[in-house]
N, C-alpha and C. Protein backbone atom coordinates (compact mmCIF):
# COMPACT_ATOMS: atom_id res chain seq x y z
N UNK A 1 45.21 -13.64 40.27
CA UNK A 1 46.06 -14.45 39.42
C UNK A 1 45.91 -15.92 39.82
N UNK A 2 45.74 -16.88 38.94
CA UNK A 2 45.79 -18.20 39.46
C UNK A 2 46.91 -18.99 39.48
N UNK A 3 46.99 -19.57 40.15
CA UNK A 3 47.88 -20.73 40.84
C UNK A 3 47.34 -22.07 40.09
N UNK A 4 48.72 -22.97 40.00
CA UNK A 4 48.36 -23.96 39.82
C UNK A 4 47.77 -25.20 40.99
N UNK A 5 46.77 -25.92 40.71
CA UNK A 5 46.95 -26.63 42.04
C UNK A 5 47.48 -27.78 42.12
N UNK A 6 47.90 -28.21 43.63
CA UNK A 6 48.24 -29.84 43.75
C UNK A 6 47.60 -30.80 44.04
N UNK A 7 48.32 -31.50 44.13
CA UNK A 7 47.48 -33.26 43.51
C UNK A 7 46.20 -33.34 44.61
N UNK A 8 46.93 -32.98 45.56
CA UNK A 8 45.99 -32.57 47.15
C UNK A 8 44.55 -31.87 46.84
N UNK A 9 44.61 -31.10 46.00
CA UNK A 9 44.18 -29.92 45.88
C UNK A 9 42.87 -30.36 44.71
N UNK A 10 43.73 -31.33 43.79
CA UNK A 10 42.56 -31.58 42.59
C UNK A 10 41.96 -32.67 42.61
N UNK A 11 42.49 -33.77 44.18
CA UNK A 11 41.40 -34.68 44.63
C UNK A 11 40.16 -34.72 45.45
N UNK A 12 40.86 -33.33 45.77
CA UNK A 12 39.27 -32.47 46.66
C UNK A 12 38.32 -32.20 45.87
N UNK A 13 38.59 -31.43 44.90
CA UNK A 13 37.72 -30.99 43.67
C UNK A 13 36.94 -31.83 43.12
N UNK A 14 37.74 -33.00 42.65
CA UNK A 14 37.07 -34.02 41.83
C UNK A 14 36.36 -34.80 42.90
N UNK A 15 36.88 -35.17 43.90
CA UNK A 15 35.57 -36.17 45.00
C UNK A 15 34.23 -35.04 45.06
N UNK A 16 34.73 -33.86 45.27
CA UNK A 16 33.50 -32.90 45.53
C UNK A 16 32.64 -33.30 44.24
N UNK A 17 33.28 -33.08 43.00
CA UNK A 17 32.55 -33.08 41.87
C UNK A 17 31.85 -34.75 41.55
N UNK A 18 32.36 -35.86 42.07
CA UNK A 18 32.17 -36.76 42.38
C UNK A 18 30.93 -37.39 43.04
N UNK A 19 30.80 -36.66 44.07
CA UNK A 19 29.61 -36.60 45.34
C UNK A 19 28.41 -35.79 45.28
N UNK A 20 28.55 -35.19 43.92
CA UNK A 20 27.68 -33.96 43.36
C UNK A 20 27.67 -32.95 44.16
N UNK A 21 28.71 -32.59 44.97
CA UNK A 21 28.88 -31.54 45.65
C UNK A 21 29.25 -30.12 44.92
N UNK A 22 28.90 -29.63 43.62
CA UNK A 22 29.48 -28.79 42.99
C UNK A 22 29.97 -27.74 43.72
N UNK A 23 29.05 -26.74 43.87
CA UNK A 23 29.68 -25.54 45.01
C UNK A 23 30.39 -25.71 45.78
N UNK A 24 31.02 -26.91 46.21
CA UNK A 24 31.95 -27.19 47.38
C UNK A 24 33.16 -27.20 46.58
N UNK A 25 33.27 -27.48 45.60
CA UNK A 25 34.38 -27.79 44.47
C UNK A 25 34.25 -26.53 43.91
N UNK A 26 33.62 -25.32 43.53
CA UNK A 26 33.86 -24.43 43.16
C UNK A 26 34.63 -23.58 44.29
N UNK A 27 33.87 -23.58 45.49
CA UNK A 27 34.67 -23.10 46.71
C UNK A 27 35.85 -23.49 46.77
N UNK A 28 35.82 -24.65 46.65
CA UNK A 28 37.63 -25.14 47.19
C UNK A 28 38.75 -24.58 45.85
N UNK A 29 38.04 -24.68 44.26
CA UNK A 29 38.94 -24.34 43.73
C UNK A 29 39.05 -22.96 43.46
N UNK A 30 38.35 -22.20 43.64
CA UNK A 30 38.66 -20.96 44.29
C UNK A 30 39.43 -20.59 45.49
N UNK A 31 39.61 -20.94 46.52
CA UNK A 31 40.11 -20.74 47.49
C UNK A 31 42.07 -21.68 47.19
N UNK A 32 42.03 -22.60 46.04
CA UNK A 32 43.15 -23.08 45.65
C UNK A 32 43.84 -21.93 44.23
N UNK A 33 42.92 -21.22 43.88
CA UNK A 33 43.72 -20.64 43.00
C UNK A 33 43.65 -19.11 42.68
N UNK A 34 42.72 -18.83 43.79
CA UNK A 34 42.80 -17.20 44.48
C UNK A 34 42.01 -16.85 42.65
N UNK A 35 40.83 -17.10 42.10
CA UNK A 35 40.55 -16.75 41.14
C UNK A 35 38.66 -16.62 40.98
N UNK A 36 38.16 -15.65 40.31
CA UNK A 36 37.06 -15.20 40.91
C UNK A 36 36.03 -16.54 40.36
N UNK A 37 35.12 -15.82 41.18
CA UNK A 37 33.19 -16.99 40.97
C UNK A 37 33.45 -17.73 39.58
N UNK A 38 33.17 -16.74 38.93
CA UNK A 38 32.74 -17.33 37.45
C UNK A 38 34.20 -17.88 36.82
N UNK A 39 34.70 -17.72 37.12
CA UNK A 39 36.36 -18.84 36.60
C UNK A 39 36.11 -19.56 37.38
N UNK A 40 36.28 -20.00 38.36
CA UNK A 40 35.59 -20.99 39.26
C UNK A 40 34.65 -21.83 38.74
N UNK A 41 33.78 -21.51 38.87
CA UNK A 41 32.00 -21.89 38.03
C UNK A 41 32.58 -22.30 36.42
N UNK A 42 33.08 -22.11 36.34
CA UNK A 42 33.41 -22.25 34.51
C UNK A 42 34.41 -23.76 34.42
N UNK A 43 35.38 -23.20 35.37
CA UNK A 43 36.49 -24.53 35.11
C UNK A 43 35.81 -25.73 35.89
N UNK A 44 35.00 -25.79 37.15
CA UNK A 44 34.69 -27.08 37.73
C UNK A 44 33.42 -27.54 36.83
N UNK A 45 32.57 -26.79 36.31
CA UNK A 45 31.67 -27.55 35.00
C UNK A 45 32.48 -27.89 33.88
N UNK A 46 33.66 -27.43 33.55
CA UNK A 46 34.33 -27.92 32.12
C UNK A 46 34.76 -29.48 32.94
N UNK A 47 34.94 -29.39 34.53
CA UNK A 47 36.03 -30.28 34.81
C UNK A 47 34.97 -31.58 35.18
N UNK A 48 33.70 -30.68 35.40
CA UNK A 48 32.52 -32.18 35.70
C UNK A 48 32.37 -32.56 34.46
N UNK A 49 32.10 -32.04 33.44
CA UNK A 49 31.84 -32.35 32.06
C UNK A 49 32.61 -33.36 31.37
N UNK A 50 33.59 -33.16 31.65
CA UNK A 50 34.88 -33.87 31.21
C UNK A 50 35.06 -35.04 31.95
N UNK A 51 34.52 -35.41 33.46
CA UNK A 51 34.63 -36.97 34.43
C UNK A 51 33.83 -37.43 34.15
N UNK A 52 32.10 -36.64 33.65
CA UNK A 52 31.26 -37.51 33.62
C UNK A 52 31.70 -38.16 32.15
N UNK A 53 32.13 -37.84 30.71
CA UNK A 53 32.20 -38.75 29.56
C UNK A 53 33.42 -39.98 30.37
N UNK A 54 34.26 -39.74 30.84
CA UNK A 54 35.22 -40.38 31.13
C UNK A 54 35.09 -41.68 32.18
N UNK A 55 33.98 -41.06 33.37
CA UNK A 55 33.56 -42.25 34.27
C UNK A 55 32.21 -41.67 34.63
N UNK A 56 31.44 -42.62 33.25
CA UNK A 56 29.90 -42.11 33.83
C UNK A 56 29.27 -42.59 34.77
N UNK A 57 29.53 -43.80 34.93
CA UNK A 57 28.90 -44.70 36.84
C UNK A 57 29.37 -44.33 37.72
N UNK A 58 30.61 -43.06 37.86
CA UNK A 58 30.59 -42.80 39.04
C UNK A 58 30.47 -41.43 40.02
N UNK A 59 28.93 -41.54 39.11
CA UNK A 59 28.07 -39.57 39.61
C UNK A 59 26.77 -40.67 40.46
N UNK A 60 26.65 -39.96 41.41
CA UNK A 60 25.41 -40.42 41.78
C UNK A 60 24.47 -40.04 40.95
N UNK A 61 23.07 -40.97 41.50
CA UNK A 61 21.95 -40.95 40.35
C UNK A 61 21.14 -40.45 40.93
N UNK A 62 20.67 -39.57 39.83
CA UNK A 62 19.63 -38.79 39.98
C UNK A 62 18.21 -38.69 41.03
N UNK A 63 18.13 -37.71 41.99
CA UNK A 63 16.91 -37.63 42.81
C UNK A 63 16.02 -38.09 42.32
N UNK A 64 15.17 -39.28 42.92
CA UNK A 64 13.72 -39.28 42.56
C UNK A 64 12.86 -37.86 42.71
N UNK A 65 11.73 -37.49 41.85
CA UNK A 65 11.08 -36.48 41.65
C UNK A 65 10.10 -36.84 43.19
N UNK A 66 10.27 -35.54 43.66
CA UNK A 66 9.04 -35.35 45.27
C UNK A 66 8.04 -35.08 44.79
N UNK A 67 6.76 -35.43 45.69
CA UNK A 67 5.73 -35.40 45.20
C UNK A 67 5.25 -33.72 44.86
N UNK A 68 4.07 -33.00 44.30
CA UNK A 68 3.89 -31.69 44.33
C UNK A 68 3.51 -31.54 44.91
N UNK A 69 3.91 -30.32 45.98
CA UNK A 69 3.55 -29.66 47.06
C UNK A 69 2.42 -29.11 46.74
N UNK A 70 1.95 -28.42 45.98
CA UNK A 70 0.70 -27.64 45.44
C UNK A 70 -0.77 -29.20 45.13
N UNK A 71 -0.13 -29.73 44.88
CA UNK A 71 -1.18 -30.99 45.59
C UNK A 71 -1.41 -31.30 46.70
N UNK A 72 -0.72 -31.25 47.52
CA UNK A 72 -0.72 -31.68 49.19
C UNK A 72 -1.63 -30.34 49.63
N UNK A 73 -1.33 -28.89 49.36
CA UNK A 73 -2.09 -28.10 49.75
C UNK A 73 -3.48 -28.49 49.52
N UNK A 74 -3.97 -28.79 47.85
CA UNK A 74 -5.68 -29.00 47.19
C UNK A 74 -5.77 -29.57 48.63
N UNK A 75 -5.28 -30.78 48.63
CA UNK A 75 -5.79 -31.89 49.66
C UNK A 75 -6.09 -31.62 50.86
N UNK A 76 -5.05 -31.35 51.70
CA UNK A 76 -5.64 -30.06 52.59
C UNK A 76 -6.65 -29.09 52.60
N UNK A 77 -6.25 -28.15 51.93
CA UNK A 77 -8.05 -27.80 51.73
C UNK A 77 -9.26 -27.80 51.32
N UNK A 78 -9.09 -28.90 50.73
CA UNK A 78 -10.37 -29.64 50.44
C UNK A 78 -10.74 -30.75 51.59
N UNK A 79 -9.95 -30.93 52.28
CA UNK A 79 -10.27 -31.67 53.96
C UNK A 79 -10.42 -30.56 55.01
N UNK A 80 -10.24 -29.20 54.98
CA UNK A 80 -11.03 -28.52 55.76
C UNK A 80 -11.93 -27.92 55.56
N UNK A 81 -12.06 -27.99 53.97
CA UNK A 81 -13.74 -27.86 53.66
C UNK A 81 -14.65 -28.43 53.59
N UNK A 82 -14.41 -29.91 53.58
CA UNK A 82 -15.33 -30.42 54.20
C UNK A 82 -15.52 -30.81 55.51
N UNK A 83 -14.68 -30.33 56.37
CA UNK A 83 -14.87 -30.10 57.59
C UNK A 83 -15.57 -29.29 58.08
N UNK A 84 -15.09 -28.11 57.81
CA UNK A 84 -16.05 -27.31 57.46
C UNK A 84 -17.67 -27.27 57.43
N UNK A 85 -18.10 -27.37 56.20
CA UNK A 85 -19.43 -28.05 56.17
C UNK A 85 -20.12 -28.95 56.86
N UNK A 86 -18.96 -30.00 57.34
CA UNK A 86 -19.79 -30.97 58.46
C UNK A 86 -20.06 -30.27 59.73
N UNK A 87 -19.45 -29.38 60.26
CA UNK A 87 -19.22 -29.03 60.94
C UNK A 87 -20.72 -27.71 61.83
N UNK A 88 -20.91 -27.03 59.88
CA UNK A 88 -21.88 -26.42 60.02
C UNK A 88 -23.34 -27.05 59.95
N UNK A 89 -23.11 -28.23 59.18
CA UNK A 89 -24.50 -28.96 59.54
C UNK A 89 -24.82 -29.76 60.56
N UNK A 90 -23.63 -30.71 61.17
CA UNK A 90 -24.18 -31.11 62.19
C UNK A 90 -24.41 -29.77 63.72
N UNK A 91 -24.06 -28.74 63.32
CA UNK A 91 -24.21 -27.52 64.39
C UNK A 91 -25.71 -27.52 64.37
N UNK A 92 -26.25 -26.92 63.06
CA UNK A 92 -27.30 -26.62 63.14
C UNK A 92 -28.59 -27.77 63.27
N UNK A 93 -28.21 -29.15 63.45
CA UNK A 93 -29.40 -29.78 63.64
C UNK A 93 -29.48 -29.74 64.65
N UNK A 94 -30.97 -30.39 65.31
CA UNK A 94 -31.56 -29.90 66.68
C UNK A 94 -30.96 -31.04 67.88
């Protein structure tokens, strides 16, 4: 059954939701209103949804994109293949 929460209670939520901490704000308002995952999960996205039209400058901004890992590998092994190869030719000269 849920509880209502206090003021205490829904400034945690919202800084969490604030700080892009979602799951921390689903945790906490779960643990404030004894009510399962997905009510949880449901009300702190209605409740991010609803701060971001209201105060959109104050979500942090978006991760820059990391580079692709599956590139760093090519690169890698294409530097121990040609290691590789150097490796076998300068062996075999005299």
């Amino acid at each position: 059954m849920a509880q209502s929460l206090t003021q205490e209670q829904i400034t945690a939520v919202t800084n969490a939701i604030f700080t892009g901490r979602k799951i921390e704000a689903i945790k906490l308002y779960r643990e404030a209103t004894n009510t399962s995952l997905v009510e949880a999960k449901e009300f702190v996205e209605t409740l991010e949804a609803e701060l971001r039209l209201q105060h959109p400058g104050s979500f942090p901004a978006a991760r820059p994109s990391q580079p692709m890992p599956a590139l760093v590998v090519i690169a890698v092994a294409v530097a121990i293949g040609i290691a590789v190869v150097l490796f076998l030719v300068f062996r075999a000269a005299p």
